[in-house]
Protein backbone atom coordinates (compact mmCIF):
# COMPACT_ATOMS: atom_id res chain seq x y z
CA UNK A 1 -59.75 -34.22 11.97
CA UNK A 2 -59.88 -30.56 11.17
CA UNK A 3 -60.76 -28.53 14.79
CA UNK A 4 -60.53 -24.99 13.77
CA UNK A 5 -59.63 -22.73 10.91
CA UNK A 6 -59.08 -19.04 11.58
CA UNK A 7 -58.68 -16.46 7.91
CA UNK A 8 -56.86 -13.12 8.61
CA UNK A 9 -55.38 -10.38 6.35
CA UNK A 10 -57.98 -9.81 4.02
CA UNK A 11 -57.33 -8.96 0.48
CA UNK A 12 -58.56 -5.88 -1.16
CA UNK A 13 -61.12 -7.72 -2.98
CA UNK A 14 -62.61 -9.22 0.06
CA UNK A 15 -66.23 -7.19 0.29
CA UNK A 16 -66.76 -7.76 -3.74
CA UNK A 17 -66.01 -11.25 -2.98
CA UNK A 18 -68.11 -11.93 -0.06
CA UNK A 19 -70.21 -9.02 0.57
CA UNK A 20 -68.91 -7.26 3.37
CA UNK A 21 -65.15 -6.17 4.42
CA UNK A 22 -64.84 -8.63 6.41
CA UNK A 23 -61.30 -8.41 7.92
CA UNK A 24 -61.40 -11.56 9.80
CA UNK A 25 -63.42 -15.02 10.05
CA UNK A 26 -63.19 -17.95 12.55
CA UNK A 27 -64.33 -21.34 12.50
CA UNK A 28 -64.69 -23.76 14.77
CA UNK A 29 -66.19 -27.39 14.79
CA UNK A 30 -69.92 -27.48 15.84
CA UNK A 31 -72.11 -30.31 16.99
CA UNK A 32 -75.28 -29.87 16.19
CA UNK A 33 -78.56 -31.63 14.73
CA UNK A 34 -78.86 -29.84 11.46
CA UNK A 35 -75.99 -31.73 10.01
CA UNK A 36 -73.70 -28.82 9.86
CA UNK A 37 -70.43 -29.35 11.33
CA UNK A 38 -68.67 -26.13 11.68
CA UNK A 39 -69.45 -22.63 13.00
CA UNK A 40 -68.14 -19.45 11.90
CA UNK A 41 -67.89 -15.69 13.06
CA UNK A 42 -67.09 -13.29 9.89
CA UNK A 43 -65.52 -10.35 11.75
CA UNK A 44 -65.74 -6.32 10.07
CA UNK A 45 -64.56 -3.23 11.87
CA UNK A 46 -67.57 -3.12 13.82
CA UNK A 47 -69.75 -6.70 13.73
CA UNK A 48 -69.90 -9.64 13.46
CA UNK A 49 -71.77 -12.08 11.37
CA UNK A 50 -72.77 -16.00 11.97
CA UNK A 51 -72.96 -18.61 9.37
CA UNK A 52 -72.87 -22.25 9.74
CA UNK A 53 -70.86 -25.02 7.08
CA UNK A 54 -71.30 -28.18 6.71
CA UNK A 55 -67.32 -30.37 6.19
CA UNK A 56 -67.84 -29.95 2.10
CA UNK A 57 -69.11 -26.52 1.78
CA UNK A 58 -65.87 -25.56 4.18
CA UNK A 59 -63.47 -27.01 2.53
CA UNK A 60 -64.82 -25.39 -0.89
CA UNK A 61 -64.53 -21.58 0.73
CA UNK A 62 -60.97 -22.84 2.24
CA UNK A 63 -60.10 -24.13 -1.65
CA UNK A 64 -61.48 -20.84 -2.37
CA UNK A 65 -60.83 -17.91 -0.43
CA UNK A 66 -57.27 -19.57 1.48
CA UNK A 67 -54.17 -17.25 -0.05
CA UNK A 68 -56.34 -15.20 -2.08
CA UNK A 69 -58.94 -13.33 -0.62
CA UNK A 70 -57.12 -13.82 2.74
CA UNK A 71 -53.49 -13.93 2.62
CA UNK A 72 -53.07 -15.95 6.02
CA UNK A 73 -54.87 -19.05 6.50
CA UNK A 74 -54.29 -21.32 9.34
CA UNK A 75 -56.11 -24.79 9.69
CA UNK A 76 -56.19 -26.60 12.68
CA UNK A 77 -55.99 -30.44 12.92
CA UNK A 78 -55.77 -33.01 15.53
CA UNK A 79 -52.70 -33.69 14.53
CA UNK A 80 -51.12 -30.79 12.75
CA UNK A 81 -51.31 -27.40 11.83
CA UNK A 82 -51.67 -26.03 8.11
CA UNK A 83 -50.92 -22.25 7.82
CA UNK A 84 -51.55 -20.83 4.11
CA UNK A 85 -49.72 -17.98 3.25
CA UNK A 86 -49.40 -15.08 0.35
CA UNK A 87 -46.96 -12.40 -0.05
CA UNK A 88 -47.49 -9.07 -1.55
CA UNK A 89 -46.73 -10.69 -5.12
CA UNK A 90 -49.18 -12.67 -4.68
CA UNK A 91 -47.15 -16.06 -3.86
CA UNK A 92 -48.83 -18.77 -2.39
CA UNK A 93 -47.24 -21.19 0.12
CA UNK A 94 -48.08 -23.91 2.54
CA UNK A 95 -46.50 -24.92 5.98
CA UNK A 96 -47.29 -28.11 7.46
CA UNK A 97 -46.22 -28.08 11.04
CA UNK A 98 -46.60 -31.91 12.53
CA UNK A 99 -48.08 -32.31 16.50
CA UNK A 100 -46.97 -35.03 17.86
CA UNK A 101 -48.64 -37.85 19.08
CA UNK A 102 -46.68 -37.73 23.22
CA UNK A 103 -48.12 -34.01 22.67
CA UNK A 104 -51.45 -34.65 21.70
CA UNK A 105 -52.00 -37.79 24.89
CA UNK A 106 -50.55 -35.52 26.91
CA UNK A 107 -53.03 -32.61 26.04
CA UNK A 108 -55.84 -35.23 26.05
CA UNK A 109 -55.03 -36.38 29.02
CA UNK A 110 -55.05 -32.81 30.69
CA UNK A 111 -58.36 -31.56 29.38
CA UNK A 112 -59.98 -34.88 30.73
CA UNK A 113 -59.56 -33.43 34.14
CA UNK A 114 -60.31 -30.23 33.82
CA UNK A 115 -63.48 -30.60 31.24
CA UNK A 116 -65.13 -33.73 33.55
CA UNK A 117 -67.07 -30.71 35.58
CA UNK A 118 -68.12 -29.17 32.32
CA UNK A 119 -69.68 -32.44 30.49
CA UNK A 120 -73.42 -31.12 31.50
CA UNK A 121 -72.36 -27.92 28.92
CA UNK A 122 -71.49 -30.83 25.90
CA UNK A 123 -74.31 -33.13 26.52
CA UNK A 124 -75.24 -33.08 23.22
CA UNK A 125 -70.88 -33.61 21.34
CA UNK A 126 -69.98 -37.46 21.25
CA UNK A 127 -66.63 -38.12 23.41
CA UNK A 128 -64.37 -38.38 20.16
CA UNK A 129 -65.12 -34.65 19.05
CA UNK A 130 -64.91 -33.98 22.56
CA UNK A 131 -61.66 -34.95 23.06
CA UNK A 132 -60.62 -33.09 19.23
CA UNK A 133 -61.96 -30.15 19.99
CA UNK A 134 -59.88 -29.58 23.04
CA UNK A 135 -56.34 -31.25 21.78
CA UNK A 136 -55.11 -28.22 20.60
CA UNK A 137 -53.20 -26.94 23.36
CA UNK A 138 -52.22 -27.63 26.89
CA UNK A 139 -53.45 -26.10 29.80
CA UNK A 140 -50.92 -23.45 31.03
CA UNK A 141 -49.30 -24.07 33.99
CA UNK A 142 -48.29 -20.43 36.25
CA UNK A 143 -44.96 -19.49 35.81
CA UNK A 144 -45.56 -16.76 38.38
CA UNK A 145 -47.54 -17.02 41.48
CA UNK A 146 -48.22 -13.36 41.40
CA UNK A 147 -49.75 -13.44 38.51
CA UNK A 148 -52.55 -15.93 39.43
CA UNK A 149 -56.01 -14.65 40.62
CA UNK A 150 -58.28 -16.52 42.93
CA UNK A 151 -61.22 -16.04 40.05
CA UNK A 152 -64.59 -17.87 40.17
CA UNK A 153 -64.01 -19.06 36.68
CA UNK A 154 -60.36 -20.18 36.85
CA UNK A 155 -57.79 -19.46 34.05
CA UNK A 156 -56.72 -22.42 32.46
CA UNK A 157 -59.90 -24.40 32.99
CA UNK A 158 -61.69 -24.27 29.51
CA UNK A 159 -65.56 -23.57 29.48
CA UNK A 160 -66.84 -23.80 26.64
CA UNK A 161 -69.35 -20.82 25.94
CA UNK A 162 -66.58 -18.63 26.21
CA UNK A 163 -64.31 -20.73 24.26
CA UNK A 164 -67.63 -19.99 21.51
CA UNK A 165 -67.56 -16.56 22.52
CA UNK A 166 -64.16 -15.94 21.93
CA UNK A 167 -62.83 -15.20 25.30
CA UNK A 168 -61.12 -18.06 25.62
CA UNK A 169 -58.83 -20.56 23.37
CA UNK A 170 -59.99 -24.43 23.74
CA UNK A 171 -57.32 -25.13 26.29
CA UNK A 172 -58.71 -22.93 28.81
CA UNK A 173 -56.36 -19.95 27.98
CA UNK A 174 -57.80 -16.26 28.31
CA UNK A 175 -56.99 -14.67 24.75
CA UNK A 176 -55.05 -11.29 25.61
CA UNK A 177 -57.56 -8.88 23.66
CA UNK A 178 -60.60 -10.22 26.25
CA UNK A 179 -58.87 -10.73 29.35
CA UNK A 180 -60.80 -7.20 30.67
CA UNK A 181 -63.91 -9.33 29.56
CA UNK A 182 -62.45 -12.40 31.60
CA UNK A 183 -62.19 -10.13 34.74
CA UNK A 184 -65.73 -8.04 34.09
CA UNK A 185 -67.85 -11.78 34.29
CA UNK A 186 -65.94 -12.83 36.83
CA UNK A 187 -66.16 -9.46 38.94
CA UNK A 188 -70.11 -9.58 38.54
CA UNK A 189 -70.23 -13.57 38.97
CA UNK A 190 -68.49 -12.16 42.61
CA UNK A 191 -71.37 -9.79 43.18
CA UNK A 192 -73.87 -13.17 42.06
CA UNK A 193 -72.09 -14.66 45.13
CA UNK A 194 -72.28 -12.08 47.54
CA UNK A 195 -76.47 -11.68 47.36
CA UNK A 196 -76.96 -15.86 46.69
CA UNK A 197 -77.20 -16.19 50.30
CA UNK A 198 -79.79 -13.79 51.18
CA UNK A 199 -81.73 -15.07 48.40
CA UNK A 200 -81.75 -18.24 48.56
CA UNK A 201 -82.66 -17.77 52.98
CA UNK A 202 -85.98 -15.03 51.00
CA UNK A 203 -87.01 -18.07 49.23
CA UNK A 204 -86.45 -21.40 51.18
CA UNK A 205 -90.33 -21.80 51.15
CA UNK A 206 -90.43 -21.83 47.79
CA UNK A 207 -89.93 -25.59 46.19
CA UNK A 208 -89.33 -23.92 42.39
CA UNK A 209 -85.89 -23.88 41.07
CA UNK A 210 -84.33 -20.12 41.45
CA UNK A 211 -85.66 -17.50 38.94
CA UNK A 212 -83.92 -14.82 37.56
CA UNK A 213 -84.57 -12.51 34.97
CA UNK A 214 -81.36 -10.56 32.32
CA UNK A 215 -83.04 -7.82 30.95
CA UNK A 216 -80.66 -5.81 28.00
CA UNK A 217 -78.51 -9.26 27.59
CA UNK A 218 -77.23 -8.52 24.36
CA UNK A 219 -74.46 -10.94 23.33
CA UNK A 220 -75.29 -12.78 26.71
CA UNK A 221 -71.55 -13.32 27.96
CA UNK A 222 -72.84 -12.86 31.39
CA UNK A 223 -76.20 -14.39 31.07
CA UNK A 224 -73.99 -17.61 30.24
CA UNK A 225 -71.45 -16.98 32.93
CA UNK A 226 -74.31 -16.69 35.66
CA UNK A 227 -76.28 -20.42 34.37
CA UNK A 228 -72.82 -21.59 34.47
CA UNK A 229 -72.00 -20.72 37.63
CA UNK A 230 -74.77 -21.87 39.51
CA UNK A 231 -75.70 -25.26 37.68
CA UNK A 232 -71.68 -26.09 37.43
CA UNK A 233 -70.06 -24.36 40.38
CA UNK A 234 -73.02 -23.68 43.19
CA UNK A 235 -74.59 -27.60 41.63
CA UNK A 236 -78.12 -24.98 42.01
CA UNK A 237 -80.94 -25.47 39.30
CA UNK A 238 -82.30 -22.44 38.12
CA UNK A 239 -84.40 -20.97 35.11
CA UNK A 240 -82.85 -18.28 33.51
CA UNK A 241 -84.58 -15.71 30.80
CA UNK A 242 -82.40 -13.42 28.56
CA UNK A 243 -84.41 -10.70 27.27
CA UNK A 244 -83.24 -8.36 23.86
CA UNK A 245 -84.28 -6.69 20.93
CA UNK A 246 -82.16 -7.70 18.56
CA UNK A 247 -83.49 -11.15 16.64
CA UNK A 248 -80.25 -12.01 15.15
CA UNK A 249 -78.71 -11.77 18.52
CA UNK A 250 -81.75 -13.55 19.92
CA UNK A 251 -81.48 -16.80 17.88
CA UNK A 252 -78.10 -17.19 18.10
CA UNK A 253 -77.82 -17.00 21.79
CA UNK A 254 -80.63 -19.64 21.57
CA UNK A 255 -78.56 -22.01 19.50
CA UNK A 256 -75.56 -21.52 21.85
CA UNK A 257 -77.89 -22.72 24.83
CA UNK A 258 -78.81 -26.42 22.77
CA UNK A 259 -75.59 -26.61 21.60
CA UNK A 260 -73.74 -26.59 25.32
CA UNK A 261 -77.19 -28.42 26.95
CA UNK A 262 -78.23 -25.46 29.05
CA UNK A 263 -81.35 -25.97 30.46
CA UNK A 264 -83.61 -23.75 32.11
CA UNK A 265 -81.59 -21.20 29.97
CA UNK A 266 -83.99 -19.39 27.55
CA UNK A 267 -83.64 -16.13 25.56
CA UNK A 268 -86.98 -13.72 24.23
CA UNK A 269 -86.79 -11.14 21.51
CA UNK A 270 -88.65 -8.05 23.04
CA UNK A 271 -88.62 -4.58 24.93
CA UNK A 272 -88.05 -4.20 28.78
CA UNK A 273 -91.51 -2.30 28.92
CA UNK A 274 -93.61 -4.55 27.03
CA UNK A 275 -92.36 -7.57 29.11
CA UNK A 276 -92.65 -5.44 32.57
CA UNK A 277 -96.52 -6.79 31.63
CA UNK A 278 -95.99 -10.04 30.65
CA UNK A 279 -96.69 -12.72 33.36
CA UNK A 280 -94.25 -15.36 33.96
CA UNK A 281 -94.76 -18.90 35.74
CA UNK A 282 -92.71 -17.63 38.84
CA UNK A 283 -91.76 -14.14 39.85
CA UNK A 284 -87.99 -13.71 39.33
CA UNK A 285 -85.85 -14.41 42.35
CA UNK A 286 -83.07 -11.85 40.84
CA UNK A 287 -83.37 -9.17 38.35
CA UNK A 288 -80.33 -8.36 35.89
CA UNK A 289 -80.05 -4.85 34.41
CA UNK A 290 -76.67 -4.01 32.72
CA UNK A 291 -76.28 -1.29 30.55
CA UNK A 292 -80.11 -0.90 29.75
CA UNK A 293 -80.19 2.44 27.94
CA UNK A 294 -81.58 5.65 29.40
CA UNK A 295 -85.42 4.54 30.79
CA UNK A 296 -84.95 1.08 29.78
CA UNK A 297 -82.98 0.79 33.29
CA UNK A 298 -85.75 1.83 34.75
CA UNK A 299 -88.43 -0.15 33.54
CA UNK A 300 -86.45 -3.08 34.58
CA UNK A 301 -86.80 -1.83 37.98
CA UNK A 302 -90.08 -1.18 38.53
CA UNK A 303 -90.75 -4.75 36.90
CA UNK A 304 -88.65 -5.78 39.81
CA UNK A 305 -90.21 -4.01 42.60
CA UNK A 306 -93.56 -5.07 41.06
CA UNK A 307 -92.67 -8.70 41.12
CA UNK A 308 -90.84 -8.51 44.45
CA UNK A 309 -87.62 -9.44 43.40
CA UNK A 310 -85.18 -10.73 46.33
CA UNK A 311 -82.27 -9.09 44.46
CA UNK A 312 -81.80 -6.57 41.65
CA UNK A 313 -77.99 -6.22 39.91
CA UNK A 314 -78.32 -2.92 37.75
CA UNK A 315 -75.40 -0.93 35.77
CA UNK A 316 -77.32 1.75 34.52
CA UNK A 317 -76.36 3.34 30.82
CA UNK A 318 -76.48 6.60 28.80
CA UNK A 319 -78.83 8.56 31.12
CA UNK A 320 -80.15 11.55 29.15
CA UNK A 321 -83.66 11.69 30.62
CA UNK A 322 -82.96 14.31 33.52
CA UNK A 323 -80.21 15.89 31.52
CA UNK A 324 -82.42 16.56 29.14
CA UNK A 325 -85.07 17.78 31.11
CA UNK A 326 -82.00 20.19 33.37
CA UNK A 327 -81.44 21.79 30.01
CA UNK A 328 -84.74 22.24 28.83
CA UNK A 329 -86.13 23.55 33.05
CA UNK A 330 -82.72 26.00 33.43
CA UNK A 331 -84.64 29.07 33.01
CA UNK A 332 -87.03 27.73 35.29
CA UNK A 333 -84.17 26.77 37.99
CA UNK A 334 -82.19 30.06 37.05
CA UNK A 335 -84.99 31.57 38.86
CA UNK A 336 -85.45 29.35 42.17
CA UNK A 337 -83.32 27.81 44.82
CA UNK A 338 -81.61 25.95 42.98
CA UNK A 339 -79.41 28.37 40.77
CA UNK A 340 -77.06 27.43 43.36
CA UNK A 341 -75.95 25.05 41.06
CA UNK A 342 -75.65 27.45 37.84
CA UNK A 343 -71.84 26.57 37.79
CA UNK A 344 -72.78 23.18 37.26
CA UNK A 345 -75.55 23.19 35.36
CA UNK A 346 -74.66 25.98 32.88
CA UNK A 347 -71.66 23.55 31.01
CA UNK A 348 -72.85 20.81 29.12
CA UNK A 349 -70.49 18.25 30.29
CA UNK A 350 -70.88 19.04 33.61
CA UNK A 351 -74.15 18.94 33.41
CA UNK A 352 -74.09 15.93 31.82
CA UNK A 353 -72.07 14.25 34.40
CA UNK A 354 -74.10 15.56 37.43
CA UNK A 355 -77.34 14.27 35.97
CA UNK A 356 -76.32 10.73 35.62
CA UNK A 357 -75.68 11.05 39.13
CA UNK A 358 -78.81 12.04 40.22
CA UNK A 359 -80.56 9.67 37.98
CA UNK A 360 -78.49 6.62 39.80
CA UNK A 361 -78.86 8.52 43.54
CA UNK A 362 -82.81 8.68 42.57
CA UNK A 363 -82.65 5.22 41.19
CA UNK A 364 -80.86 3.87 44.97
CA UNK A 365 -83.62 6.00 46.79
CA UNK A 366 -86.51 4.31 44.69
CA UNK A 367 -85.57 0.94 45.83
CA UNK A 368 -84.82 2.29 49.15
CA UNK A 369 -87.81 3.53 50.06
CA UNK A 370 -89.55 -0.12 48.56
CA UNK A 371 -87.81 -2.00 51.09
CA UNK A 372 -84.19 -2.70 49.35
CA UNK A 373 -81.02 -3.07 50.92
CA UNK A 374 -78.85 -0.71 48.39
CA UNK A 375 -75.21 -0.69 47.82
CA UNK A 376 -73.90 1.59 45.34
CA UNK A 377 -70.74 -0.11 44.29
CA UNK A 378 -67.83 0.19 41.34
CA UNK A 379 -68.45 -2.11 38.44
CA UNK A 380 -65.53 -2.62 37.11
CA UNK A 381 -61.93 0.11 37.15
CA UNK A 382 -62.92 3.64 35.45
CA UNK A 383 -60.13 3.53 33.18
CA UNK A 384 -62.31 0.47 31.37
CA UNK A 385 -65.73 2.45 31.04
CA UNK A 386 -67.06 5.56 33.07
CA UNK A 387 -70.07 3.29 32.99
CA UNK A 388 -69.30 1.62 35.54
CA UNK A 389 -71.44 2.20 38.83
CA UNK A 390 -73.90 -0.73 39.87
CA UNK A 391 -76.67 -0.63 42.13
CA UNK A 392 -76.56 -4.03 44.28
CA UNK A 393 -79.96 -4.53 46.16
CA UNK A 394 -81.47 -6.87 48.31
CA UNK A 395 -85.06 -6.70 49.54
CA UNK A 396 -85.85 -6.56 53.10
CA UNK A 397 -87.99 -9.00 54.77
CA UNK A 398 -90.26 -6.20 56.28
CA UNK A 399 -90.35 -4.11 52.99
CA UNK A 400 -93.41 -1.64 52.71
CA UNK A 401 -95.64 -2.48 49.51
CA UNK A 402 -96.69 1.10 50.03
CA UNK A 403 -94.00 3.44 50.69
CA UNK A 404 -94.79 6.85 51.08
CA UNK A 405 -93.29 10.26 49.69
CA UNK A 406 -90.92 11.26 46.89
CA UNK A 407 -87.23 13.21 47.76
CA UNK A 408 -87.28 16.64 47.82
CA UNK A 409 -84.89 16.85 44.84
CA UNK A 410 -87.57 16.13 42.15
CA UNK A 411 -89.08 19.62 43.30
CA UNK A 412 -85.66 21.19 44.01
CA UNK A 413 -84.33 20.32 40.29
CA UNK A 414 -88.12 20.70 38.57
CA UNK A 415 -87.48 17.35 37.16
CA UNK A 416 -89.53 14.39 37.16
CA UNK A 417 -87.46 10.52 36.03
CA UNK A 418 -89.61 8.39 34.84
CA UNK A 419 -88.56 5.84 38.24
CA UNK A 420 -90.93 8.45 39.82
CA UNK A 421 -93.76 8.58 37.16
């Protein structure tokens, strides 16, 4: 049974062939109800592109496109491995390398254990393609104890929406290209941890499952991580909604949620403002903000504070608002108390720098002053992104619905963020 097939080294004919220049695809089996039995990613420089085949329209575009307009092919079976090859002549050759059948009940036998916790995420894949699927490969055993973290999502354990997302290979290994990934959703599912017991005390009168709200999810690696972890590992029921503007993006993170049997794990195509005035069934227990751009951050925070979150998790992104507004007011500060800071303000990437600060200290002092609990914390290392402060909060049990005032620094600077507006 074929598992995967993965097409590399494209040709120079590859975008008059198929549109784009595409430099790699992969496909991988797929379960679903529309009949099609394989899903593939066709990777360019900078996207990527989904298309599902069903087992006779694959093996057409392997007859088709294996050797020629990719010069390495490699097919995947339960029981061998096919790797189709051309050299700069233009030769074509196969290689048929044989698995063995010890190998392949020994493989079988060691996903069983591992993959019995994650049968809620194939509810919907038959045990035979179950079993396929994942005989490719044994999970690795440490070689050095050093080397082993004590992660929420273990290495070696396969889980299969980032075995779809390409983070992981289908026996549980962490591919080395998105191991920072790896560590980034583990390092926030750390942070989900640290705040799930002060939320969960906030809303012990409440008999609905836990609520929480991903505003910006994008691809939704984390989105998936954070269902995962509390349906699989914390055994907690919760509704989740991923919110986006890209369709595309959208569906497919849709399809990925009835293909694994996520429930109560939902994704909306729309705008962090607009949705700040939508009303939901429940008011979301936790609020998710990473890497919403400029003002979209903050939107997501006052629909938070509005809706009385019991926790907010924001990484804050590309803040040009008071930047913007330092370089369009420096006359105006040139001229007050606070040309102190000329030697800041007067070099753009200084400037630049210093404003996303404020914006994040104003952002902490917002939710301050509405009753939060605020730790501003490192994401992930700096040498990954500069992006990388998050604002961890926690609402009080005596927070004010009416706090009162606004820092000095909005008059000080002559700016005004839109978290104050």
């Amino acid at each position: 049974m074929l598992i995967s097939v993965t097409f590399s080294k494209p040709s120079t004919e590859v975008e008059n062939l198929l549109g784009k220049a595409y430099k790699k695809i992969r496909i991988k089996t797929n379960s679903s109800s529309t009949g099609q039995s394989f899903f593939a990613e066709f990777f360019t420089e900078t996207q990527a592109f989904h298309k599902t085949f069903s087992e006779t329209e694959l093996n057409d575009f392997i007859t088709q496109h294996a050797g020629t307009t990719f010069k390495n092919c490699v097919q995947r079976f339960d029981d061998k491995e096919i790797t189709i090859l051309a050299n700069n002549k233009g030769k074509i050759s196969k290689i048929v390398r044989k698995i063995s059948l010890n190998q392949i009940s020994q493989e079988s036998s060691n996903s069983k254990s591992h993959n019995a916790k994650n049968s809620k995420y194939f509810s919907n894949q038959d045990d035979s393609n179950f079993r396929s699927q994942f005989a490719n490969g044994t999970i690795p055993q440490p070689t050095n104890h050093n080397r082993i973290k004590n992660y929420i999502i273990a290495e070696g354990t396969p889980v299969p929406f980032l075995i779809s997302l390409g983070v992981m290979t289908p026996d549980g290994k962490v591919i080395n290209s998105r191991y920072d990934k790896f560590k980034q959703i583990n390092r926030f599912l750390e942070y989900i941890n640290d705040i799930l017991p002060s939320v969960m005390e906030l809303k012990k009168s409440e008999s609905h499952p836990l609520q929480i709200a991903d505003f910006g999810c994008g691809k939704s690696y984390l989105t998936f991580a954070v269902h995962y972890f509390l349906t699989q590992i914390k055994k907690i029921d919760c509704t989740i909604v991923g919110l986006d503007l890209k369709k595309d993006v959208i569906e497919h993170c849709n399809k990925l949620a009835k293909d694994f049997g996520c429930e109560g794990l939902i994704f909306k195509t729309g705008n962090i403002a607009e949705y700040s005035d939508s009303e939901p069934e429940h008011n979301p227990d936790i609020v998710i903000t990473l890497h919403a751009c400029d003002t979209a951050t903050d939107f997501a925070l006052k629909y938070a504070v509005e809706k009385k979150a019991k926790a907010i998790l924001s990484v804050p992104c590309c803040q040009h608002e008071i930047n913007q507004q330092l370089e369009k007011n420096k006359k105006e500060i040139a001229e007050s108390e606070a040309s102190v800071l000329a030697p800041v303000l007067k070099h753009g990437l200084l400037r630049e720098r210093t404003a996303a600060l404020i914006t994040d200290a104003l952002r902490a002092d917002y939710l301050e002053r509405w009753g939060y609990k605020v730790d501003v914390m490192e994401f992930i290392d700096m040498s990954h992104t500069p992006k990388n402060i998050l604002l961890r909060c926690v609402r009080k049990s005596n927070a004010k619905d009416l706090p009162d005032g606004k820092p000095e620094l909005l008059n000080f600077l002559k700016i005004s963020p839109a978290i104050y507006q």
